[in-house]
C-alpha atoms as a PDB file:
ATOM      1  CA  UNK A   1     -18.260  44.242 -55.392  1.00  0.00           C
ATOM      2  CA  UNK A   2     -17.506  47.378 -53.249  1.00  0.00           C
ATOM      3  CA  UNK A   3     -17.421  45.119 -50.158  1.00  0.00           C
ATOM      4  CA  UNK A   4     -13.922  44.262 -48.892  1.00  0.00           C
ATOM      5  CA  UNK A   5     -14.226  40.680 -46.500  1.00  0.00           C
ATOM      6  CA  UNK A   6     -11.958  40.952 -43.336  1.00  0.00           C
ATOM      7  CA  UNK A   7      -9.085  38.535 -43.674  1.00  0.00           C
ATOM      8  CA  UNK A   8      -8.211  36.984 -40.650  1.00  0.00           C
ATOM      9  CA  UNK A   9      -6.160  34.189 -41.906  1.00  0.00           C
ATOM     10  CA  UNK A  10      -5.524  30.390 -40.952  1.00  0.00           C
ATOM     11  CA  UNK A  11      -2.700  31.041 -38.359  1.00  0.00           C
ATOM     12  CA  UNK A  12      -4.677  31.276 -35.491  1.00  0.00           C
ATOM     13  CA  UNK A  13      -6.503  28.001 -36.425  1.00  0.00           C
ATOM     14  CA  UNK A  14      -2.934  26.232 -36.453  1.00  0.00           C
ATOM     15  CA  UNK A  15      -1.308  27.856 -33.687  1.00  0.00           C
ATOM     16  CA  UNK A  16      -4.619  26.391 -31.985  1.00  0.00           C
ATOM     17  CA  UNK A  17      -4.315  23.123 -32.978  1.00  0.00           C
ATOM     18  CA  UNK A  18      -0.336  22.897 -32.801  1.00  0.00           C
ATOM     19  CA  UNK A  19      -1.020  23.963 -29.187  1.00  0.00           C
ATOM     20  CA  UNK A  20      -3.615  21.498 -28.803  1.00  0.00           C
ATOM     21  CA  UNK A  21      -1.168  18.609 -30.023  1.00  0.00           C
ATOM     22  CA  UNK A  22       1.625  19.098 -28.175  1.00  0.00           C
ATOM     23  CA  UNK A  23      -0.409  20.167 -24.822  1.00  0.00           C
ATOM     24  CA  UNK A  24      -1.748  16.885 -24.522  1.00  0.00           C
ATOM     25  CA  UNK A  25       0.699  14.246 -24.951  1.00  0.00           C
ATOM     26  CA  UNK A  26       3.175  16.111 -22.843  1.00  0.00           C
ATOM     27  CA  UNK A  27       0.582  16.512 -19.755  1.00  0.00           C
ATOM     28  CA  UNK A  28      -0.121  13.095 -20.205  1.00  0.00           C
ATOM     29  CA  UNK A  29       3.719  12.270 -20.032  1.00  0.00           C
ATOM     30  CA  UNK A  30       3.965  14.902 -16.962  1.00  0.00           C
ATOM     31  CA  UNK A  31       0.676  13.144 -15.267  1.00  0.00           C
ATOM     32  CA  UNK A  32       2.632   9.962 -15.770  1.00  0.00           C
ATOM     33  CA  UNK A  33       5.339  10.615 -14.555  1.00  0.00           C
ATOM     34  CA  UNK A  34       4.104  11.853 -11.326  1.00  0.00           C
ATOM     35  CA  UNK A  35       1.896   8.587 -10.760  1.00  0.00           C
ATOM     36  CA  UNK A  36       5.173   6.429 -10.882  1.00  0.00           C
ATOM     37  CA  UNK A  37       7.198   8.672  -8.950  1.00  0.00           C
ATOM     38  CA  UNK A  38       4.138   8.170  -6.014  1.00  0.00           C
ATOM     39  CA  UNK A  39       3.343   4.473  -6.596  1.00  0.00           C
ATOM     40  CA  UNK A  40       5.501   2.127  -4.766  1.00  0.00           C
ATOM     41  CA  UNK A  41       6.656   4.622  -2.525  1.00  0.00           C
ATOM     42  CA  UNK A  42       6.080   3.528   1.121  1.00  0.00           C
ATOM     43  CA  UNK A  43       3.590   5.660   2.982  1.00  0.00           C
ATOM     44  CA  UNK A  44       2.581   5.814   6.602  1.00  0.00           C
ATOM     45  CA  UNK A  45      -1.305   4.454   6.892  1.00  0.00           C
ATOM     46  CA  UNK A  46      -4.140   4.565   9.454  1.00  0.00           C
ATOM     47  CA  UNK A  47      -3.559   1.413  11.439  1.00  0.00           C
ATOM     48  CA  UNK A  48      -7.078   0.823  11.495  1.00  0.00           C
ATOM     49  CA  UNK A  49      -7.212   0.497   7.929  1.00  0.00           C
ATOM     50  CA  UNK A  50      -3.998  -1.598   7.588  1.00  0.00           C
ATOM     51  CA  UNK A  51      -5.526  -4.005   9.887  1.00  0.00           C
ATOM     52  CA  UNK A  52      -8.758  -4.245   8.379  1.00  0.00           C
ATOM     53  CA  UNK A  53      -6.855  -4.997   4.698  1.00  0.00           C
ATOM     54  CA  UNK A  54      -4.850  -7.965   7.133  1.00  0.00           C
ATOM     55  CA  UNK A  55      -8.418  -9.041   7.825  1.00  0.00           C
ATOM     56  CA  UNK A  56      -7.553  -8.770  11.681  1.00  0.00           C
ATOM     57  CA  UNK A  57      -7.786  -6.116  14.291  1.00  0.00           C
ATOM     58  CA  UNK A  58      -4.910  -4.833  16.661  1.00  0.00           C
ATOM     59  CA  UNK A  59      -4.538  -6.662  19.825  1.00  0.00           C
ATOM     60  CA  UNK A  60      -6.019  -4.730  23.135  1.00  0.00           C
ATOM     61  CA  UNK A  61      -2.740  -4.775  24.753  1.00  0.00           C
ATOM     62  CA  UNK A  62      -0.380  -3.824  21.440  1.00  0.00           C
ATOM     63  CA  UNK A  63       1.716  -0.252  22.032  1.00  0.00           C
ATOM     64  CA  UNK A  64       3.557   1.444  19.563  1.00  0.00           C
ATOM     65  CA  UNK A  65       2.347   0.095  16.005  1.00  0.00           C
ATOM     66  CA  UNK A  66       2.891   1.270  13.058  1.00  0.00           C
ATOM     67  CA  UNK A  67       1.955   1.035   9.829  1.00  0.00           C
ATOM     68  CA  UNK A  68       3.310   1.553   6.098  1.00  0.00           C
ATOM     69  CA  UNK A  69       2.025   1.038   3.005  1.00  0.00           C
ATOM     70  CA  UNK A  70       2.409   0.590  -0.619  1.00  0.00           C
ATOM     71  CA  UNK A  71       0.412   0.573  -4.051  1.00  0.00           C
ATOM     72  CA  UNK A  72       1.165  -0.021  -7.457  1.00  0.00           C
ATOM     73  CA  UNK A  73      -0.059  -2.629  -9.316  1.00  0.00           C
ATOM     74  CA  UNK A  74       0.001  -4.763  -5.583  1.00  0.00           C
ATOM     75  CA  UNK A  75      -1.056  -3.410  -2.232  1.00  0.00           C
ATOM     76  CA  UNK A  76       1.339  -4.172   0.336  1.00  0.00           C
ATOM     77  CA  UNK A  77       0.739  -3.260   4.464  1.00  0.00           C
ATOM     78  CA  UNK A  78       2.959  -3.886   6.806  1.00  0.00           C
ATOM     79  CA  UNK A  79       2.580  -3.469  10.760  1.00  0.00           C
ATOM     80  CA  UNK A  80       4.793  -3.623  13.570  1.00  0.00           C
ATOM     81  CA  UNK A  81       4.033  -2.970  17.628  1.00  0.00           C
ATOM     82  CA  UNK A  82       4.659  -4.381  20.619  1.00  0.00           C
ATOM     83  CA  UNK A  83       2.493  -6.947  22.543  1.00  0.00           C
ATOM     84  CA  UNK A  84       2.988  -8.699  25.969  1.00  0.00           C
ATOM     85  CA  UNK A  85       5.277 -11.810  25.663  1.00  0.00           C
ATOM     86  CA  UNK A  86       1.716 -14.118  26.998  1.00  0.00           C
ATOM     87  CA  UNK A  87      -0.542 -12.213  24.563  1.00  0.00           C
ATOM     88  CA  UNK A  88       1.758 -12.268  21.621  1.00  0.00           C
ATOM     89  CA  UNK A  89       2.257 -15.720  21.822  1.00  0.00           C
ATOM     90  CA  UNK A  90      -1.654 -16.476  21.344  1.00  0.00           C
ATOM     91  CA  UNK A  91      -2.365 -13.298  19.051  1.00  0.00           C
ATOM     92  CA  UNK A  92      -1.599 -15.162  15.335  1.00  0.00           C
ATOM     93  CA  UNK A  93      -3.586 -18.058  16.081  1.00  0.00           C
ATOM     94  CA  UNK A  94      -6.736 -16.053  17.415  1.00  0.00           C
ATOM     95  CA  UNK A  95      -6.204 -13.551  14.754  1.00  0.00           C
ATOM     96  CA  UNK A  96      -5.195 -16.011  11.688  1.00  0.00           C
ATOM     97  CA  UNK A  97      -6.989 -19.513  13.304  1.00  0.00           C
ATOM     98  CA  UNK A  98      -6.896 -20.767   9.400  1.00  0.00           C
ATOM     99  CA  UNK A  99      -3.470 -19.765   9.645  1.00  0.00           C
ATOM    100  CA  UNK A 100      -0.194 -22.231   9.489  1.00  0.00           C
ATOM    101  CA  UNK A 101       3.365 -22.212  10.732  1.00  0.00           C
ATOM    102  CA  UNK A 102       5.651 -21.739   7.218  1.00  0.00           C
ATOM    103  CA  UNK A 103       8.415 -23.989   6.266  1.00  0.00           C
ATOM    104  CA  UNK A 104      10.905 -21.895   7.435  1.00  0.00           C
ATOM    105  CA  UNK A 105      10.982 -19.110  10.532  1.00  0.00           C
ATOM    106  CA  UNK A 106      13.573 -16.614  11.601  1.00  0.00           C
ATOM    107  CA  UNK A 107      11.662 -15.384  13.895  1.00  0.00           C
ATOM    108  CA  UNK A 108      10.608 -17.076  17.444  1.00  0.00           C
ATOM    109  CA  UNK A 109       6.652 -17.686  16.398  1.00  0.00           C
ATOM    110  CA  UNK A 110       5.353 -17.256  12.249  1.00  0.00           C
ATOM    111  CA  UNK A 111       2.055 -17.675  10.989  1.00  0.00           C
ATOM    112  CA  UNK A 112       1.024 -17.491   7.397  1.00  0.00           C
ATOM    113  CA  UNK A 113      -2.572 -17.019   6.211  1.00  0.00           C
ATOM    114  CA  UNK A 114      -4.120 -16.985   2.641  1.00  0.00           C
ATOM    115  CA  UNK A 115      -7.628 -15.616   1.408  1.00  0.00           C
ATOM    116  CA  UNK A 116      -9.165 -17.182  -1.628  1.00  0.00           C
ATOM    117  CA  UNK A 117      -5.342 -16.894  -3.325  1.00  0.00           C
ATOM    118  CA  UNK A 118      -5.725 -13.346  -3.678  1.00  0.00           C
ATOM    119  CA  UNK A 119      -4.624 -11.999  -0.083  1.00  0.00           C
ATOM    120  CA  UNK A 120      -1.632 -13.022   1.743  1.00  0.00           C
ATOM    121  CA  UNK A 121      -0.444 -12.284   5.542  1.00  0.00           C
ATOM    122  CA  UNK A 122       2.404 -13.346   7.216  1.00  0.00           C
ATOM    123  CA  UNK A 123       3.237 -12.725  10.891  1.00  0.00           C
ATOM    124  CA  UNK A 124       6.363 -12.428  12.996  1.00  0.00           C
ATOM    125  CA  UNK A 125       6.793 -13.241  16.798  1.00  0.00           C
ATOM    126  CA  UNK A 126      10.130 -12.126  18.078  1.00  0.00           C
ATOM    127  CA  UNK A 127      10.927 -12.166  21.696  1.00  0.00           C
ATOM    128  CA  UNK A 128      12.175  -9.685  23.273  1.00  0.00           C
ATOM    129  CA  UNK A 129      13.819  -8.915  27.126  1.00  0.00           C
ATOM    130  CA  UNK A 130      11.668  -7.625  29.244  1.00  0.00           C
ATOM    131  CA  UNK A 131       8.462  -9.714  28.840  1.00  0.00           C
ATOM    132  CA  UNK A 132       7.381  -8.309  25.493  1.00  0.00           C
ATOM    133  CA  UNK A 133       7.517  -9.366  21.944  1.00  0.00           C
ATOM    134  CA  UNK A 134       7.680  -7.438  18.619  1.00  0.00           C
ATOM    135  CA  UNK A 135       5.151  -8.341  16.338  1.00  0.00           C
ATOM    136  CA  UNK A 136       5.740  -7.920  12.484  1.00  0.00           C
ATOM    137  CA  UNK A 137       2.185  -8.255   9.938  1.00  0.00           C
ATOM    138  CA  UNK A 138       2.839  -8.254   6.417  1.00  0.00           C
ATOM    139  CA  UNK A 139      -0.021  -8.870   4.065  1.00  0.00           C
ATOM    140  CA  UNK A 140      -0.539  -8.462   0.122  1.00  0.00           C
ATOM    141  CA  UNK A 141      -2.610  -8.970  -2.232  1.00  0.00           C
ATOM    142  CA  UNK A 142      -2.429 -10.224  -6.160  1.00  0.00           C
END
């Protein structure tokens, strides 16, 4: 009975767990935030790998490309250089051959591939003066 017990008390316990709490939803809400503030937002990409999601490789004589891209819930890449008017005017077909013209073309030459549904590419042929023509690649997936 002569033995006094040390009494620490239950705040620290609940300033633990009140901590604890609110700590994680609001870096969850902070983490969130962040994500959607970086997806969607369009990002310069390796042309290399912008190509290879296309499911085609840059042309041998193309100058200037380059290459954006975006992610969210779809990945979107889109490329733009500059080919030779004679090798731009071959480059969809050889690069797309299951490829078809679309219903509709602003452009001088368009091409429109699909893969199994899930990918789609489109490509732009415009002419330009001096013997070269600006090529435009878009291509997304579902």
């Amino acid at each position: 009975m002569g033995e006094k017990r040390a009494r620490h008390g239950w705040w620290p316990w609940a300033a633990a767990a009140a901590t604890v709490l609110c700590a994680v939803p609001v870096g969850m809400i902070v983490w969130g935030a962040y994500t959607l503030s970086e997806s969607g937002r369009e990002q310069a990409v390796d042309c290399g790998k912008a190509m290879e999601f296309a499911r085609a490789r840059l042309p041998a004589g193309a100058e200037g490309a380059r290459c954006t891209g975006q992610h969210w819930q779809d990945t979107l890449v889109e490329v733009e250089f500059r080919l030779p008017r004679a090798e731009a005017a071959a480059w969809p077909a050889t690069a797309y051959p299951a490829g078809a013209p679309p219903y509709s073309c602003a452009a001088d030459l368009c091409r429109s591939a699909s893969f199994d549904e899930q990918l789609y590419v489109t490509v732009e042929v415009a002419y330009e003066d001096g013997g070269t023509a600006l090529v435009r690649l878009r291509a997304f997936d579902v």
